[in-house]
Protein backbone atom coordinates (compact mmCIF):
# COMPACT_ATOMS: atom_id res chain seq x y z
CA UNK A 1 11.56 -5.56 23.77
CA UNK A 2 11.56 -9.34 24.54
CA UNK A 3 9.42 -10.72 27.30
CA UNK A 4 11.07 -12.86 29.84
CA UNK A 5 9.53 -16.22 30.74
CA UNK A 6 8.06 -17.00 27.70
CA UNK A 7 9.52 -20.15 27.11
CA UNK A 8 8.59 -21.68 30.36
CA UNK A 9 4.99 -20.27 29.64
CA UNK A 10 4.70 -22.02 25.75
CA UNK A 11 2.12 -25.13 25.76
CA UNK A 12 3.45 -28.25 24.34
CA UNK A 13 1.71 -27.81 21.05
CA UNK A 14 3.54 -24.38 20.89
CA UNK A 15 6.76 -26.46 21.90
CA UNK A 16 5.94 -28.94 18.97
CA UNK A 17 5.60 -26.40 16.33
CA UNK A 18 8.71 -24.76 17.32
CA UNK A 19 10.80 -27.77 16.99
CA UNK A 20 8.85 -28.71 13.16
CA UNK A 21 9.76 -25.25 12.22
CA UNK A 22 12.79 -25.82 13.69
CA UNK A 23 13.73 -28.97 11.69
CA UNK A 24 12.25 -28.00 8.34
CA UNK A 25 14.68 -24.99 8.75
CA UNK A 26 17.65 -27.20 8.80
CA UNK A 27 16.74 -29.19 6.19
CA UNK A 28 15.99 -26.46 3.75
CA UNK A 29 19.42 -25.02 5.03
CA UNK A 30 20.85 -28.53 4.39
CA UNK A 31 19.70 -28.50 0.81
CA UNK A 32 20.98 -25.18 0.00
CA UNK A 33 24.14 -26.18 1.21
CA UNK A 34 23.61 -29.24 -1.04
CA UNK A 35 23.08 -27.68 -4.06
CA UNK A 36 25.05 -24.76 -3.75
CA UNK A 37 27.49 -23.80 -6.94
CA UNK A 38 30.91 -22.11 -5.94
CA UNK A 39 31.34 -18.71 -6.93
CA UNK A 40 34.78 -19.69 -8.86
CA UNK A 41 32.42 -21.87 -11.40
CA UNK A 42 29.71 -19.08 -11.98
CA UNK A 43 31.84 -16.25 -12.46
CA UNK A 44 34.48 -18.18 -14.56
CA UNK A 45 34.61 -16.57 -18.23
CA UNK A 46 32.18 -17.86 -20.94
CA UNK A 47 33.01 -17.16 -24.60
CA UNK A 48 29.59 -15.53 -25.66
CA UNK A 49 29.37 -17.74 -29.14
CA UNK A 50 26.49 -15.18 -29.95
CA UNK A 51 28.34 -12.66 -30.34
CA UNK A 52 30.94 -14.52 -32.47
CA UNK A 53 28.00 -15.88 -35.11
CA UNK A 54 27.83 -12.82 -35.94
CA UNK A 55 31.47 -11.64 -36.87
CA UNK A 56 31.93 -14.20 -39.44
């Protein structure tokens, strides 16, 4: 169960960290988003030239 009132209750350093974490979460969320590969080019059909070595 949540408490009420904590936020009027958290010191400013608490307040700080809370807005750092805050931050860093959007930017790791930015850079996900960034370097994120669509599913249509990691599930599009590789020839497997392994395989084919071997049949020749």
């Amino acid at each position: 169960m949540g408490r009420r009132g904590d936020e009027p209750t958290m010191s400013r350093g608490e307040q700080i960290q809370e807005a750092e974490r805050e931050a860093a979460r959007q930017r790791i969320l930015a850079q996900a988003e960034a370097e994120r590969i669509p599913a249509e080019e990691i599930t599009r059909a590789v020839p497997d030239r392994r395989w084919r070595r071997g049949q020749s």
